[in-house]
N, C-alpha and C. Protein backbone atom coordinates (compact mmCIF):
# COMPACT_ATOMS: atom_id res chain seq x y z
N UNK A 1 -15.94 17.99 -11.35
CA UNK A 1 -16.35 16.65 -10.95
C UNK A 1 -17.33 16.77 -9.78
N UNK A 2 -18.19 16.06 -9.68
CA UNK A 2 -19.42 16.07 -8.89
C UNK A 2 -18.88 16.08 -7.75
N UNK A 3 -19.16 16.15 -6.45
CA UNK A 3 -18.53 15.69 -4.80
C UNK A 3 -19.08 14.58 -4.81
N UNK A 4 -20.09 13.67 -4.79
CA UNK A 4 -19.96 12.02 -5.04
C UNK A 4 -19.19 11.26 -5.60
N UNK A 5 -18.67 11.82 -6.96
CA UNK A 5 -18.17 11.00 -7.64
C UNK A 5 -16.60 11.38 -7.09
N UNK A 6 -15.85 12.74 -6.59
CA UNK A 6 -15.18 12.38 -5.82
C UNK A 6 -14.95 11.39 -4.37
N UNK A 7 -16.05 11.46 -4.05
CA UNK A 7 -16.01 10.24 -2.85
C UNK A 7 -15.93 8.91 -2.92
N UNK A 8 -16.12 8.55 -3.99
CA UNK A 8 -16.57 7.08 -4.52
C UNK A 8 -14.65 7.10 -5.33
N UNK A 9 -14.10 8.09 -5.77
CA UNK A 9 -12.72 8.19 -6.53
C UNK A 9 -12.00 7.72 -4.84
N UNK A 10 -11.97 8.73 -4.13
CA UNK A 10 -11.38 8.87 -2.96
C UNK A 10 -11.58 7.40 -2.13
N UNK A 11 -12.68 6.50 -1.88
CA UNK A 11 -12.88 5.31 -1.78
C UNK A 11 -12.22 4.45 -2.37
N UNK A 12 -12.43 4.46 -3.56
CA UNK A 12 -12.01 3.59 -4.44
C UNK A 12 -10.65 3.21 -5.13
N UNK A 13 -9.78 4.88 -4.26
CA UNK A 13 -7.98 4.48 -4.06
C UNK A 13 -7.75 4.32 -2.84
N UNK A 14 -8.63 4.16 -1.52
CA UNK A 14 -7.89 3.70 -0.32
C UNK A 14 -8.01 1.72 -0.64
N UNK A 15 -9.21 1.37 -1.39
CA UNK A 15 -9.00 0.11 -1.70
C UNK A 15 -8.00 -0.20 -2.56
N UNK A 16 -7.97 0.51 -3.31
CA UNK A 16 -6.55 0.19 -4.99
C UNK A 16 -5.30 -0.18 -4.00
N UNK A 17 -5.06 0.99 -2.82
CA UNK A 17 -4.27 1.04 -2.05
C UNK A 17 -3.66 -0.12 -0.74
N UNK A 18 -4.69 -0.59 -0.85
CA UNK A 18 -4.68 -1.72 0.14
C UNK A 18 -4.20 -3.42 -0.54
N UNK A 19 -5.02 -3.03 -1.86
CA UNK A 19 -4.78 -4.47 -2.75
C UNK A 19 -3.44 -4.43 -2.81
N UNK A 20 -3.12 -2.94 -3.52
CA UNK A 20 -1.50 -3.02 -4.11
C UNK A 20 -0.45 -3.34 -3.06
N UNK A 21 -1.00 -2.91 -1.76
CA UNK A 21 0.20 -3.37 -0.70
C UNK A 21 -0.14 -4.85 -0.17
N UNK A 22 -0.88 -5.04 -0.55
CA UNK A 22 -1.06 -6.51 0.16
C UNK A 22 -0.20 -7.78 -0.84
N UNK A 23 -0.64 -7.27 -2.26
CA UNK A 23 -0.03 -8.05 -3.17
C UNK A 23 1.19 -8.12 -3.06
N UNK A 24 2.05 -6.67 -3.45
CA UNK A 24 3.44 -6.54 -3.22
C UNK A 24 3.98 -7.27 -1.87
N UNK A 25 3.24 -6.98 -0.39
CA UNK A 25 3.95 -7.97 0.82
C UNK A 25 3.92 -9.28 -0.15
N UNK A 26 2.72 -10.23 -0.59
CA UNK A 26 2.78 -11.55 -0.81
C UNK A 26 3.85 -12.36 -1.75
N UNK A 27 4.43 -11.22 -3.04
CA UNK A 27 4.92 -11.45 -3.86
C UNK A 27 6.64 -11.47 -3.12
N UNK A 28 6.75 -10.65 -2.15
CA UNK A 28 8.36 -10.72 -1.36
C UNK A 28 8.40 -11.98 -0.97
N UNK A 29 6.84 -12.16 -0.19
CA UNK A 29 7.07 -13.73 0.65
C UNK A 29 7.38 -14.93 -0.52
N UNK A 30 6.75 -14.58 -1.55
CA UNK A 30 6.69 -15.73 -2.43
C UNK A 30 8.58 -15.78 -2.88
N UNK A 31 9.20 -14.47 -3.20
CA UNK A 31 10.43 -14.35 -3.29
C UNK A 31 11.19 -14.74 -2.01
N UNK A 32 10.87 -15.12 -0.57
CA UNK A 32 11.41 -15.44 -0.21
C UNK A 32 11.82 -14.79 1.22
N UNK A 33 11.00 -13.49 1.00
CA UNK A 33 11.48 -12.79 2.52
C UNK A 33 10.28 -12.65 3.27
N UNK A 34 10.84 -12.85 4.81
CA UNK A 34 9.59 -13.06 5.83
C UNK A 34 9.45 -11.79 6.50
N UNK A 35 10.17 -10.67 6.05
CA UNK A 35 9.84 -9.24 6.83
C UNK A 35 8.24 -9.25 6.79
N UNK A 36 7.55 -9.23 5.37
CA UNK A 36 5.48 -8.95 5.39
C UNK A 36 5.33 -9.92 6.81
N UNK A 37 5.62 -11.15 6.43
CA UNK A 37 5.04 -12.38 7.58
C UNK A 37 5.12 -12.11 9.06
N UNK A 38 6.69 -11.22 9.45
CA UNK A 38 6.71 -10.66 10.89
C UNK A 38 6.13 -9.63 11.33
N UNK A 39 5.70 -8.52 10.47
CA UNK A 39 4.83 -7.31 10.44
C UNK A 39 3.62 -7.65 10.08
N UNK A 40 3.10 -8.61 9.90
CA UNK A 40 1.74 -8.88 9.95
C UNK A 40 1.19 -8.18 8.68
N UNK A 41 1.49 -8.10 7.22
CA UNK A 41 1.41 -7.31 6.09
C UNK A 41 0.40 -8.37 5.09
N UNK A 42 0.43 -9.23 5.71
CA UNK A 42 0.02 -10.57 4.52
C UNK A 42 -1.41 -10.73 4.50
N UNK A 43 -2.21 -9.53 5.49
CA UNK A 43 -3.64 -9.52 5.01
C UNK A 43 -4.11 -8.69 4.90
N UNK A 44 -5.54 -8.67 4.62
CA UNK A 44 -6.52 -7.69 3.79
C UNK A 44 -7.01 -6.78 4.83
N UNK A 45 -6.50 -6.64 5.91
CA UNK A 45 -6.91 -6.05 7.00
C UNK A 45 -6.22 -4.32 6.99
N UNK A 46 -7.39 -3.75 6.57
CA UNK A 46 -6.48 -2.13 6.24
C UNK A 46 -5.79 -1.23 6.80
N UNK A 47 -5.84 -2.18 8.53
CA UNK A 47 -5.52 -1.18 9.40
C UNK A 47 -3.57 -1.77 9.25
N UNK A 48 -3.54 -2.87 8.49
CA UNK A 48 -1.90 -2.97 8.31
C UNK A 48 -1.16 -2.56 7.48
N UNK A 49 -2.19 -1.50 6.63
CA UNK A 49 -1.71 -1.37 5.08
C UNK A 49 -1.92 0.62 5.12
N UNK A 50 -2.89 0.74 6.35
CA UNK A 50 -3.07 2.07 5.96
C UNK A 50 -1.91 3.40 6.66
N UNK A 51 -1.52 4.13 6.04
CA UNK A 51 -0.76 5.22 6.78
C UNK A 51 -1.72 6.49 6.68
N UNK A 52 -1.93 6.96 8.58
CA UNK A 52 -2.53 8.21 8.39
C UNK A 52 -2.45 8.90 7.44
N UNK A 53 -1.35 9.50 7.39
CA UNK A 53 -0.94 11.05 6.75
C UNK A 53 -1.11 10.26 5.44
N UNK A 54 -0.38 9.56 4.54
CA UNK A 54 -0.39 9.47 3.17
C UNK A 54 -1.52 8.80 2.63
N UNK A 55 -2.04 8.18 3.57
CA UNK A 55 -3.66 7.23 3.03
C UNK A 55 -4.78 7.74 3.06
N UNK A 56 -4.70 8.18 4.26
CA UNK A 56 -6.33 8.89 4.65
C UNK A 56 -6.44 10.36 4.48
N UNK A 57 -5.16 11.50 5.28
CA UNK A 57 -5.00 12.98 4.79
C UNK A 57 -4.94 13.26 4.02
N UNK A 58 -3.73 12.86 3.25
CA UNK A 58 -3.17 13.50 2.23
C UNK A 58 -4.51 13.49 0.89
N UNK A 59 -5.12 11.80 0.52
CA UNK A 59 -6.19 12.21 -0.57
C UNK A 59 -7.33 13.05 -0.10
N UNK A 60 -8.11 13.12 1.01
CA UNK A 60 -9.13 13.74 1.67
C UNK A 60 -8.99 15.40 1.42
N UNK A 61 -7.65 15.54 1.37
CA UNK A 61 -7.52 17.12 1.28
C UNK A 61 -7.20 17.76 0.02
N UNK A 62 -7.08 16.85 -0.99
CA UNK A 62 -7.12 16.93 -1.78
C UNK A 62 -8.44 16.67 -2.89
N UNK A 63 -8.96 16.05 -1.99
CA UNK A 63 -10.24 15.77 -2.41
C UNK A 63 -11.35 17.15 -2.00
N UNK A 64 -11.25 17.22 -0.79
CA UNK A 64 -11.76 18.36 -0.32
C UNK A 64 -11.30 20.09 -0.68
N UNK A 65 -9.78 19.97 -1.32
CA UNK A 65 -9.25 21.12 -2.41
C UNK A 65 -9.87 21.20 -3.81
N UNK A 66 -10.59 20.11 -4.48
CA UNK A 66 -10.81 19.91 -5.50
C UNK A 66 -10.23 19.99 -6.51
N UNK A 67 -8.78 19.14 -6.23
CA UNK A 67 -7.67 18.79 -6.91
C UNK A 67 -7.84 18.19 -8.14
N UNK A 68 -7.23 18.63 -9.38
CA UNK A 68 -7.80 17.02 -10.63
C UNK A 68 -7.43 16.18 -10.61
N UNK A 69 -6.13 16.12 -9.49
CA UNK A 69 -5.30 14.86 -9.01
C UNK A 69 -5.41 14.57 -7.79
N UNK A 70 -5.72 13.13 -7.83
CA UNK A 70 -5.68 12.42 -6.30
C UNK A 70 -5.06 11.44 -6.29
N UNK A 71 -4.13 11.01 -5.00
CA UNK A 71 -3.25 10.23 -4.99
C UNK A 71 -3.19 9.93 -3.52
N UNK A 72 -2.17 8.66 -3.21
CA UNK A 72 -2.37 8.66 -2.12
C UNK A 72 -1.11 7.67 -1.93
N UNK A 73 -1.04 7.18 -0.27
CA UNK A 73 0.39 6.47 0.00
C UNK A 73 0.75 5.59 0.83
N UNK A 74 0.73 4.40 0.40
CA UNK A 74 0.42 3.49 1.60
C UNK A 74 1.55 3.11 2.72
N UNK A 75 1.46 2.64 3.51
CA UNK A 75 2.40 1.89 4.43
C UNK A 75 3.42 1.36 4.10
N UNK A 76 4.68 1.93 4.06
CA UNK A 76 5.96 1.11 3.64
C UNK A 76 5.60 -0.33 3.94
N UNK A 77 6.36 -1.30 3.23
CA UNK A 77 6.47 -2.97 3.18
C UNK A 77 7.70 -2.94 4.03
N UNK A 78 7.57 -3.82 4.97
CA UNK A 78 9.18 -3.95 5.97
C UNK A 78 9.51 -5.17 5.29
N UNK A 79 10.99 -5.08 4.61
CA UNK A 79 11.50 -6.18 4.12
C UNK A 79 12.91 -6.07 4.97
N UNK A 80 13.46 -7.62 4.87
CA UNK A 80 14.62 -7.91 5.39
C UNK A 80 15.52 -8.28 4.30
N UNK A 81 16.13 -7.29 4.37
CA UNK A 81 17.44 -7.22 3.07
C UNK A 81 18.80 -8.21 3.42
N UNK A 82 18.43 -9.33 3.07
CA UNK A 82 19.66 -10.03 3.69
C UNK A 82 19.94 -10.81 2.43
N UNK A 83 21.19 -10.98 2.26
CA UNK A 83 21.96 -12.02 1.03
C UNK A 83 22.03 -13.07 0.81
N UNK A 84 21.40 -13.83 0.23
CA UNK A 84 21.86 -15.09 -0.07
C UNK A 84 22.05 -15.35 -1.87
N UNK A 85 23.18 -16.07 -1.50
CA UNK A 85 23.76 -16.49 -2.35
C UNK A 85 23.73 -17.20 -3.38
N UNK A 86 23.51 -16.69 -4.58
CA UNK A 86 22.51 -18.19 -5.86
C UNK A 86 24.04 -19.31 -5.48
N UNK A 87 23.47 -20.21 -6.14
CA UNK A 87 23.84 -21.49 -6.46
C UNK A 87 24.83 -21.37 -7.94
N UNK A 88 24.28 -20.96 -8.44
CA UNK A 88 24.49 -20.68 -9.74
C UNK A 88 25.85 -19.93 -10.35
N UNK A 89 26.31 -18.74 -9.09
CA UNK A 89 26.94 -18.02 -8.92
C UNK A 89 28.35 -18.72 -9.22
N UNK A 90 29.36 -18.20 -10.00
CA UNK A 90 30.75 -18.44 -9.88
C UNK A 90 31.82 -18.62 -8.93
């Protein structure tokens, strides 16, 4: 694979990476939990979504190994695991 077209790959999963965590925070909130909303997760802003080591190192060096696989790892989602109770329930 060319080294451009790795760079433009390598680009083009720190964005994949950012959408997918941004969506997943929105879809908790929509379910109901405000952990994204207190960690500030609920925007497009990459510096809330990105983790050194698994976002930016980990594909770069792999990119720069000339791996056939690149991957990468975003910022855990802080959720608040707390119970509530359906309605519905017996």
């Amino acid at each position: 694979m060319p080294d451009g077209l790795r760079i433009t790959v390598f680009l083009a999963l720190l964005v994949a990476l950012v959408l997918r965590n941004w969506v997943e925070a929105w879809v908790a909130v929509w379910q109901g939990d405000e952990g994204p909303l207190h960690y500030r997760q609920t925007t497009l802003d990459p510096r809330a979504h990105v983790d050194l080591l698994g976002t930016v190192i980990l594909p770069l060096v792999l990119v720069m190994t000339r791996s056939p696989v690149i991957f990468g790892i975003p910022k855990p989602l802080h959720l608040y695991f707390v119970f509530h109770p359906s309605p519905y329930r017996l």
